[in-house]
N, C-alpha and C. Protein backbone atom coordinates (compact mmCIF):
# COMPACT_ATOMS: atom_id res chain seq x y z
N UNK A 1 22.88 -193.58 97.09
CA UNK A 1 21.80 -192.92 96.38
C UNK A 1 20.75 -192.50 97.40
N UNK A 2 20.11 -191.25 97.22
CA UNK A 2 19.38 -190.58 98.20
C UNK A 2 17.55 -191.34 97.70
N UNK A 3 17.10 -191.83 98.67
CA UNK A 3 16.05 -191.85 98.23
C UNK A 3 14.78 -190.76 98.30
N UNK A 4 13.63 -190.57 97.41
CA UNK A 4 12.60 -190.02 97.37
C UNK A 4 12.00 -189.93 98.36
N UNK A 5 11.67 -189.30 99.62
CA UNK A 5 10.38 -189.75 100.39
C UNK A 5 9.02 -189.14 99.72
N UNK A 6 7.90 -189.45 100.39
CA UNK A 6 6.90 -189.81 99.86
C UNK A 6 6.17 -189.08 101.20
N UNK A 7 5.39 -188.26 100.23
CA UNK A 7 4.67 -187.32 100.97
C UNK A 7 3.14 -187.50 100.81
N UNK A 8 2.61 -188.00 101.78
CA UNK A 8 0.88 -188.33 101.99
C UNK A 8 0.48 -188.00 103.23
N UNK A 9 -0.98 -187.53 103.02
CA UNK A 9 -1.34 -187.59 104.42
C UNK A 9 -1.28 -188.25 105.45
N UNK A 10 -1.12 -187.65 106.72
CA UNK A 10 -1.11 -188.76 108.20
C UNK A 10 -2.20 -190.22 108.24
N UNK A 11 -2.85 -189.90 107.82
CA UNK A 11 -3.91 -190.60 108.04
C UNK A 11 -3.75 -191.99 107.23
N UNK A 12 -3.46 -191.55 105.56
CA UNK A 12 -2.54 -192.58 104.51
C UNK A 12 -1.93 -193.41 104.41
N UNK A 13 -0.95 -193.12 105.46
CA UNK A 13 0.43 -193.85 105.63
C UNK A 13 0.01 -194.71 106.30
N UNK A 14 -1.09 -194.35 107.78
CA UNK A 14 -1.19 -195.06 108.88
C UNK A 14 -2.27 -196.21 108.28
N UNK A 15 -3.40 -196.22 107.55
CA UNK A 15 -3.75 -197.19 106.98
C UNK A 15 -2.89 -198.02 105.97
N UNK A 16 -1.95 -197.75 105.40
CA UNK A 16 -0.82 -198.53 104.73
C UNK A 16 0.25 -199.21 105.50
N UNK A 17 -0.07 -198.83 106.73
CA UNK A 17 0.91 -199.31 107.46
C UNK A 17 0.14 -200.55 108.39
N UNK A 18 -0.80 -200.50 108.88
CA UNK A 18 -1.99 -201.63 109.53
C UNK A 18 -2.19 -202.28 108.52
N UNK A 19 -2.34 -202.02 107.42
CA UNK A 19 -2.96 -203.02 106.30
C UNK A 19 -1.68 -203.91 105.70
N UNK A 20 -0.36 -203.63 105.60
CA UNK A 20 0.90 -204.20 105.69
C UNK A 20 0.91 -205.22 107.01
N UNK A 21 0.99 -204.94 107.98
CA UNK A 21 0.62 -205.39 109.43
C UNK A 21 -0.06 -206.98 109.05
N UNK A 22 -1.29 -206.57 109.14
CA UNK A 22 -2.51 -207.33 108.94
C UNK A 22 -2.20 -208.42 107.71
N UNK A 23 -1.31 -208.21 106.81
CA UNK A 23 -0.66 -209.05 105.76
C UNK A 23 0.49 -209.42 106.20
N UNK A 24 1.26 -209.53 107.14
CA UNK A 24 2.79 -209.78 107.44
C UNK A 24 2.19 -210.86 108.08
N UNK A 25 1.27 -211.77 108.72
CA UNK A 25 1.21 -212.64 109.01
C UNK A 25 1.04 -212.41 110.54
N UNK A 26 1.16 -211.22 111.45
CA UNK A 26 0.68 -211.30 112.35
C UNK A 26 -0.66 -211.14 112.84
N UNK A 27 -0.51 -212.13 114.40
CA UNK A 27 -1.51 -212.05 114.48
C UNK A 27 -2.76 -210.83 114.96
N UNK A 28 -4.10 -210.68 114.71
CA UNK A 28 -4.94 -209.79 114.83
C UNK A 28 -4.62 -208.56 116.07
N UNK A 29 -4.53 -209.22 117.36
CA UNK A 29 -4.56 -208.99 118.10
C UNK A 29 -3.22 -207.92 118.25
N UNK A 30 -1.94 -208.61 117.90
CA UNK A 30 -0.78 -207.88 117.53
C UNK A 30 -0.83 -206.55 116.98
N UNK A 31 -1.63 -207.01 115.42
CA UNK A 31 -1.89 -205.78 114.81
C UNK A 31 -3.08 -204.37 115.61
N UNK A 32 -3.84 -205.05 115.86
CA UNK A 32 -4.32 -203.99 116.80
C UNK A 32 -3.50 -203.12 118.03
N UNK A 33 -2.36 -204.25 118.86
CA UNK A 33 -1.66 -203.46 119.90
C UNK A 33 -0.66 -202.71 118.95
N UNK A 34 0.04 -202.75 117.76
CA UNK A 34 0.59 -201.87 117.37
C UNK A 34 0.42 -200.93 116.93
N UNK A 35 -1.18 -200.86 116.50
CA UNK A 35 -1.41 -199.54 115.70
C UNK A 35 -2.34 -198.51 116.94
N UNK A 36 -2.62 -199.35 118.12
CA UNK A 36 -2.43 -198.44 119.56
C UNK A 36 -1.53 -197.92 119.75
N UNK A 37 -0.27 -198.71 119.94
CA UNK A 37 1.18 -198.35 120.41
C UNK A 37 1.86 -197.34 119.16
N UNK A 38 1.62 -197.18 118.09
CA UNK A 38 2.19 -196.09 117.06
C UNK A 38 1.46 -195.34 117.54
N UNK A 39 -0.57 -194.99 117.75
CA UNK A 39 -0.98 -193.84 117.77
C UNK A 39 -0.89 -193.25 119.58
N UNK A 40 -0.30 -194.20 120.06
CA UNK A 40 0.02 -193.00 121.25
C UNK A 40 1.01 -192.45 121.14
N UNK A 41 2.35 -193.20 120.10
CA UNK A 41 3.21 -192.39 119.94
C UNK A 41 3.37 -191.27 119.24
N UNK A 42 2.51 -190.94 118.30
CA UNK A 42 2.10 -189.98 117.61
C UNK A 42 1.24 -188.92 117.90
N UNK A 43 0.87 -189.38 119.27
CA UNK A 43 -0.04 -188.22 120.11
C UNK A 43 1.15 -187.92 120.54
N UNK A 44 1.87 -188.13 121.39
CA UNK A 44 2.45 -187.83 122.03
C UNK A 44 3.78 -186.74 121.51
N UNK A 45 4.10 -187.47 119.88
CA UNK A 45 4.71 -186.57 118.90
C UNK A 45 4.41 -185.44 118.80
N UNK A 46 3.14 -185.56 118.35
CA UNK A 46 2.49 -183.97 117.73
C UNK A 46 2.30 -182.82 119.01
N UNK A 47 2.10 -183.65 120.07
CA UNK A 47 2.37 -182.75 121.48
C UNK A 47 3.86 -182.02 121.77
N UNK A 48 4.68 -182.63 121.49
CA UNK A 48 6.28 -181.99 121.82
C UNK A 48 6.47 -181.13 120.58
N UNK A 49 6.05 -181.29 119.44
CA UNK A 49 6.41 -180.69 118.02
C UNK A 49 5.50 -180.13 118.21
N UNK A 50 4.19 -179.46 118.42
CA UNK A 50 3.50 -178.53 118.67
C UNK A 50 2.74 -178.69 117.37
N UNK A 51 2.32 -179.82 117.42
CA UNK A 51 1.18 -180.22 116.08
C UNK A 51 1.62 -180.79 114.81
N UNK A 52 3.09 -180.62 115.05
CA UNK A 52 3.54 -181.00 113.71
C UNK A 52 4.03 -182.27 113.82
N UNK A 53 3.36 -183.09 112.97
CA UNK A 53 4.14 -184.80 113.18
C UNK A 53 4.42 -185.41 112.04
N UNK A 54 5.18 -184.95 110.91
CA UNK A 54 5.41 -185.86 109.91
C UNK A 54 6.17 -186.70 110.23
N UNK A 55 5.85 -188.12 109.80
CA UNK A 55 6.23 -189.18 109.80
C UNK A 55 7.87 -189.03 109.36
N UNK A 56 8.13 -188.13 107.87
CA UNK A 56 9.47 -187.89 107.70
C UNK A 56 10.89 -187.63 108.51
N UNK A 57 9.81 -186.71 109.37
CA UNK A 57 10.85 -186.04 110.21
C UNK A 57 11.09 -186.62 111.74
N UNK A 58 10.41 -187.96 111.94
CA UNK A 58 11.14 -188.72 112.72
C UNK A 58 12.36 -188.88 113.36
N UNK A 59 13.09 -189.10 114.27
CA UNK A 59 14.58 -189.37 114.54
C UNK A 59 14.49 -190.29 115.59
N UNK A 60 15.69 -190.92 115.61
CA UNK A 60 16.24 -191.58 116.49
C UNK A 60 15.65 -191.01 118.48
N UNK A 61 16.44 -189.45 118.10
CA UNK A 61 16.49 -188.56 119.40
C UNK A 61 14.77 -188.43 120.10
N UNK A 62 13.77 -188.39 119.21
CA UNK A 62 12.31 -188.63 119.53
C UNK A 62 12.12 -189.85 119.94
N UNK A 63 12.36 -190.84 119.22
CA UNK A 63 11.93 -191.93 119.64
C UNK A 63 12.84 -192.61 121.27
N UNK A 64 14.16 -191.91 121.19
CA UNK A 64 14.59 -191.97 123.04
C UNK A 64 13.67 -191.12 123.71
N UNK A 65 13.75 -189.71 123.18
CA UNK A 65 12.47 -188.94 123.88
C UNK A 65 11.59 -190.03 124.37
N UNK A 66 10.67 -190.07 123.48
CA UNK A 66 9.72 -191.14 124.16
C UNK A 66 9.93 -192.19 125.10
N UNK A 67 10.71 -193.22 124.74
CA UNK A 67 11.26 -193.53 126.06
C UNK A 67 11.36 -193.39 126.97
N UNK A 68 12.23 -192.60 127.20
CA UNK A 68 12.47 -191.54 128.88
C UNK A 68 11.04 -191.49 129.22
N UNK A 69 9.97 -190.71 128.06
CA UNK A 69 9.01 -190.47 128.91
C UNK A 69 8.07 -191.41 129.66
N UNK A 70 8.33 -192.54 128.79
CA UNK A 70 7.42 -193.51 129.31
C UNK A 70 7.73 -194.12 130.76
N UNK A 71 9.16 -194.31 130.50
CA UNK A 71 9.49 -194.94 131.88
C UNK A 71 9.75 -193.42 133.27
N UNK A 72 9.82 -192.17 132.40
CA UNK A 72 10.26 -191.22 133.55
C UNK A 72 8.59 -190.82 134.09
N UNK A 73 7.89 -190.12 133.41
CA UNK A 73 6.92 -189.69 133.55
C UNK A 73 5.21 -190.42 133.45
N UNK A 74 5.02 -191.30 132.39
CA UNK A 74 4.05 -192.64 132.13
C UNK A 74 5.04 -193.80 133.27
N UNK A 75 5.86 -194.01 134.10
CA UNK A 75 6.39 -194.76 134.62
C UNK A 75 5.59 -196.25 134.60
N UNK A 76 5.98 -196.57 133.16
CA UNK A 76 5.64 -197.62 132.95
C UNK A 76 6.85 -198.73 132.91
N UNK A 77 6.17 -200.47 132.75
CA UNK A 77 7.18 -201.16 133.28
C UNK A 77 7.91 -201.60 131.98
N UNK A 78 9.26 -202.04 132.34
CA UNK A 78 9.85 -202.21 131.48
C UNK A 78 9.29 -203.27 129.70
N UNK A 79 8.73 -204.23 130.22
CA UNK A 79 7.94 -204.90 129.21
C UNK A 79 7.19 -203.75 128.33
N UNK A 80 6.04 -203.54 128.53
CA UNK A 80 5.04 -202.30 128.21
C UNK A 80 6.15 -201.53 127.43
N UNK A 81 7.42 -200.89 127.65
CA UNK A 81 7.70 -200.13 127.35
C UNK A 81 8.21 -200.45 125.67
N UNK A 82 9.08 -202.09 126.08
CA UNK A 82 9.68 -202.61 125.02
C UNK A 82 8.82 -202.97 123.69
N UNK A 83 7.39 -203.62 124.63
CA UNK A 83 6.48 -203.31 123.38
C UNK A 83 6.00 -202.29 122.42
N UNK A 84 6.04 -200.84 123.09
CA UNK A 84 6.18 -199.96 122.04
C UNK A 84 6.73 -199.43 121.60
N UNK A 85 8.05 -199.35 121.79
CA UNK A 85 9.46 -199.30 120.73
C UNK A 85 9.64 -200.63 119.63
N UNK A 86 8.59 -202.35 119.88
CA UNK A 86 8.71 -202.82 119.04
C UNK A 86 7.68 -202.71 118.09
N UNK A 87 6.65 -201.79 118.29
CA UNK A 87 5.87 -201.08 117.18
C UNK A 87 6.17 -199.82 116.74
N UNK A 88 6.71 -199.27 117.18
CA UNK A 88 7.98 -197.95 116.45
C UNK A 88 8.52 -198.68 115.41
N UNK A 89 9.62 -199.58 116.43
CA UNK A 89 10.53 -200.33 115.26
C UNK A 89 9.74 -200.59 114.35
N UNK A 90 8.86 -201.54 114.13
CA UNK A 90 8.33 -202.09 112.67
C UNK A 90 7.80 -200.98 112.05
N UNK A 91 7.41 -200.02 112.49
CA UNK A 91 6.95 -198.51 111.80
C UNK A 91 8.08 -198.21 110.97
N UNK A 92 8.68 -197.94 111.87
CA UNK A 92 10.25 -197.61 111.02
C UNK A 92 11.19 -198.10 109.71
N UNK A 93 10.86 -199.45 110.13
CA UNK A 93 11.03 -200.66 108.84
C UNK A 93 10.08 -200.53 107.80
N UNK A 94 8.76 -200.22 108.37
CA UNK A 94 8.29 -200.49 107.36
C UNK A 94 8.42 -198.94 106.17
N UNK A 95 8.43 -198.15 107.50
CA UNK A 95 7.91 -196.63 106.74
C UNK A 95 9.35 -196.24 105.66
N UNK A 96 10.40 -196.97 106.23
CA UNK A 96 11.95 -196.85 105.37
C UNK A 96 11.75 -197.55 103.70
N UNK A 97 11.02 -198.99 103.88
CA UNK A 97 11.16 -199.84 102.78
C UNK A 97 10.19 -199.07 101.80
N UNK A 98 9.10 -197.90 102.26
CA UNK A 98 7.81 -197.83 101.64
C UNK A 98 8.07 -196.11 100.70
N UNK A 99 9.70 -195.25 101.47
CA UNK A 99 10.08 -194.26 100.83
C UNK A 99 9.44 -193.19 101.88
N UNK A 100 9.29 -193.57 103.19
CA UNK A 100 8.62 -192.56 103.98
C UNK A 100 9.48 -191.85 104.76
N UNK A 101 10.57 -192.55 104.88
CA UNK A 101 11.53 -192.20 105.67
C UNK A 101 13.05 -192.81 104.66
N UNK A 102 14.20 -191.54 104.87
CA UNK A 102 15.37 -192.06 104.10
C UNK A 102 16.19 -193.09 104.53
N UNK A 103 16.13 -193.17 106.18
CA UNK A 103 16.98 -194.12 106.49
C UNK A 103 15.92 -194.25 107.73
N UNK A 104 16.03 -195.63 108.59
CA UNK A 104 15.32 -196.05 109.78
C UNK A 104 16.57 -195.64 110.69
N UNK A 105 15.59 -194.71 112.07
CA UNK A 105 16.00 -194.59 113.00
C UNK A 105 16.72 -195.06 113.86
N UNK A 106 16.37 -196.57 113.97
CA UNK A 106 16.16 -197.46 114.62
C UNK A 106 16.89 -198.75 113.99
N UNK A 107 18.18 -198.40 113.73
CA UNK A 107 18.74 -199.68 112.89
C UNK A 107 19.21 -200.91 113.59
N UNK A 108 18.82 -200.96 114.72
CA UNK A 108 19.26 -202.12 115.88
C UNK A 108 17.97 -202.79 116.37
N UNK A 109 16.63 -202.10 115.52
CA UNK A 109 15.26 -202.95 115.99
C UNK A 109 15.48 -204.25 115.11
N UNK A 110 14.68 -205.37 115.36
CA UNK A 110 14.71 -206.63 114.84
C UNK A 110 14.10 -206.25 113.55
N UNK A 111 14.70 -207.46 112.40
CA UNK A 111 14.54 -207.64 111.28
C UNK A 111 13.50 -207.84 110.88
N UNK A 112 12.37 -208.26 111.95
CA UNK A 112 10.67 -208.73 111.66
C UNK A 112 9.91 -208.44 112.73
N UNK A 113 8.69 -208.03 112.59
CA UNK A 113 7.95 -207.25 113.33
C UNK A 113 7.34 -207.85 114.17
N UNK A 114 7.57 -209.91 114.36
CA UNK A 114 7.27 -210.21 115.42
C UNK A 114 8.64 -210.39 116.40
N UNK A 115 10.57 -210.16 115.98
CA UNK A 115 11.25 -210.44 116.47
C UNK A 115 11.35 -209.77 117.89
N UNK A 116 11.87 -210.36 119.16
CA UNK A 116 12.50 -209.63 120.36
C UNK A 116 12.70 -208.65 120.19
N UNK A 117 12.44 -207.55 120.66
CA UNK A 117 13.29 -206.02 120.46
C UNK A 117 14.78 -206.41 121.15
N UNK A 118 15.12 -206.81 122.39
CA UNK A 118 16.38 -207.23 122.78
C UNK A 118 17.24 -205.88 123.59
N UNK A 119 16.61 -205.05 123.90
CA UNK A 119 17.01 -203.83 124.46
C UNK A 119 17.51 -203.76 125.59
N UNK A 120 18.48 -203.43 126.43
CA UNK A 120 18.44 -203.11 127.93
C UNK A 120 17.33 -201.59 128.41
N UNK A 121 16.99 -201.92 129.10
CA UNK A 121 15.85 -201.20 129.71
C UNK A 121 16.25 -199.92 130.23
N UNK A 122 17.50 -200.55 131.49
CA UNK A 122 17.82 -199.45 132.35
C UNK A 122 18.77 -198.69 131.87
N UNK A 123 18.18 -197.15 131.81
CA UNK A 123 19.29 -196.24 131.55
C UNK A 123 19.90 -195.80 132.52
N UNK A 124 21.08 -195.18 131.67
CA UNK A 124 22.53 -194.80 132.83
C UNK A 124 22.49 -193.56 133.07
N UNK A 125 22.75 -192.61 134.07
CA UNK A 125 22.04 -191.93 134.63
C UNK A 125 23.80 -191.68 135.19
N UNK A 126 24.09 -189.86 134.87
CA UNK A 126 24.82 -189.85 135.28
C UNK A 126 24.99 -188.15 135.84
N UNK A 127 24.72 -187.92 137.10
CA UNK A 127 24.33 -186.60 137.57
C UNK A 127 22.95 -186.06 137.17
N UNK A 128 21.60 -187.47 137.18
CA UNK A 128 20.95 -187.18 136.98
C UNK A 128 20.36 -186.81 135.25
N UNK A 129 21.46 -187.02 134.49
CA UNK A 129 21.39 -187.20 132.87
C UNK A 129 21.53 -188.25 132.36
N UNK A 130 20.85 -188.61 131.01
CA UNK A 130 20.96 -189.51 130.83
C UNK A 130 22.40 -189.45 129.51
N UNK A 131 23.52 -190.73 130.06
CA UNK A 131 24.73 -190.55 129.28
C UNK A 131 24.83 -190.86 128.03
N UNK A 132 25.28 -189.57 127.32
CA UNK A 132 24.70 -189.78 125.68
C UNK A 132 25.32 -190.92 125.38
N UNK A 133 26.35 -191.50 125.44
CA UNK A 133 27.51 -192.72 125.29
C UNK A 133 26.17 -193.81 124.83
N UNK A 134 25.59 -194.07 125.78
CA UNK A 134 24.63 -195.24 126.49
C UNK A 134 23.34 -195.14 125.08
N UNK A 135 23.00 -193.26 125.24
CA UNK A 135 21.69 -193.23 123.83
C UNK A 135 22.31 -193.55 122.58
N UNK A 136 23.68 -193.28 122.09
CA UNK A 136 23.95 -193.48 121.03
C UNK A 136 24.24 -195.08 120.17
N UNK A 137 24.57 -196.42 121.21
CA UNK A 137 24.49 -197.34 121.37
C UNK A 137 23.39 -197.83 120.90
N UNK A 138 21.99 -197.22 121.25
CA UNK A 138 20.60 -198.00 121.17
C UNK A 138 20.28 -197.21 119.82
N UNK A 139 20.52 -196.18 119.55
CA UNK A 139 19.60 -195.32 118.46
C UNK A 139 20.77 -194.65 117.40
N UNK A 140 20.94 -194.31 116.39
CA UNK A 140 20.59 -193.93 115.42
C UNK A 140 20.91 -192.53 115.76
N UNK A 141 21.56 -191.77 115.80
CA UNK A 141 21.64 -190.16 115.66
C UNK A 141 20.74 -189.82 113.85
């Protein structure tokens, strides 16, 4: 069965989504680094999509995007990085259970939004590309 998504403003979701947060039992501090770590990802969204960032139209292939960029271009360290794919992930979970999204991207992020993400870091790199074999493993087409 196809579900409904649910169409609200940017702004909407993202307070429904901190305020979920803030009730899941984590702690403060958590909730604050995640709803940093979603809104840089969402800057960073609306920059490649050229302003356009619905939450709907999410994928798997963006959220490797991001990735790459962090570690290719933000050459940030592997930790840092895992932490904000594990506030994606719980975005994702949450934004799936809430009708925002039809299916989560991200069906290999942990079951709870304080679990390990559990990822290998280093990508495989093959003539200088990264081998789709390797993206399709971690993400979600």
């Amino acid at each position: 069965m196809r579900r409904i998504q649910r169409d609200i403003p940017e702004e909407g979701w993202q307070a429904e989504f901190v305020a979920s947060l803030a009730n899941s039992g984590l702690a403060p501090l958590t909730v604050r680094a995640y709803r940093h770590d979603v809104d840089l990802f969402f800057k960073w969204f609306r920059a490649i999509k050229g302003g356009q960032s619905k939450l709907s139209e999410l994928t798997a292939a963006d959220v490797l995007s991001y990735r790459q960029h962090l570690a290719d271009v933000a050459r940030l360290r592997s930790s840092t990085i895992n932490q904000r794919l594990q506030a994606i992930g719980c975005l994702c979970r949450w934004a799936e259970s809430q009708g925002f999204l039809n299916s989560n991207p991200l069906p290999i992020a942990p079951s709870s939004c304080n679990s390990e993400w559990n990822l290998p870091f280093s990508p495989r790199y093959r003539g200088g590309q990264l081998v789709v074999e390797y993206a399709t493993v971690c993400f979600r087409s």
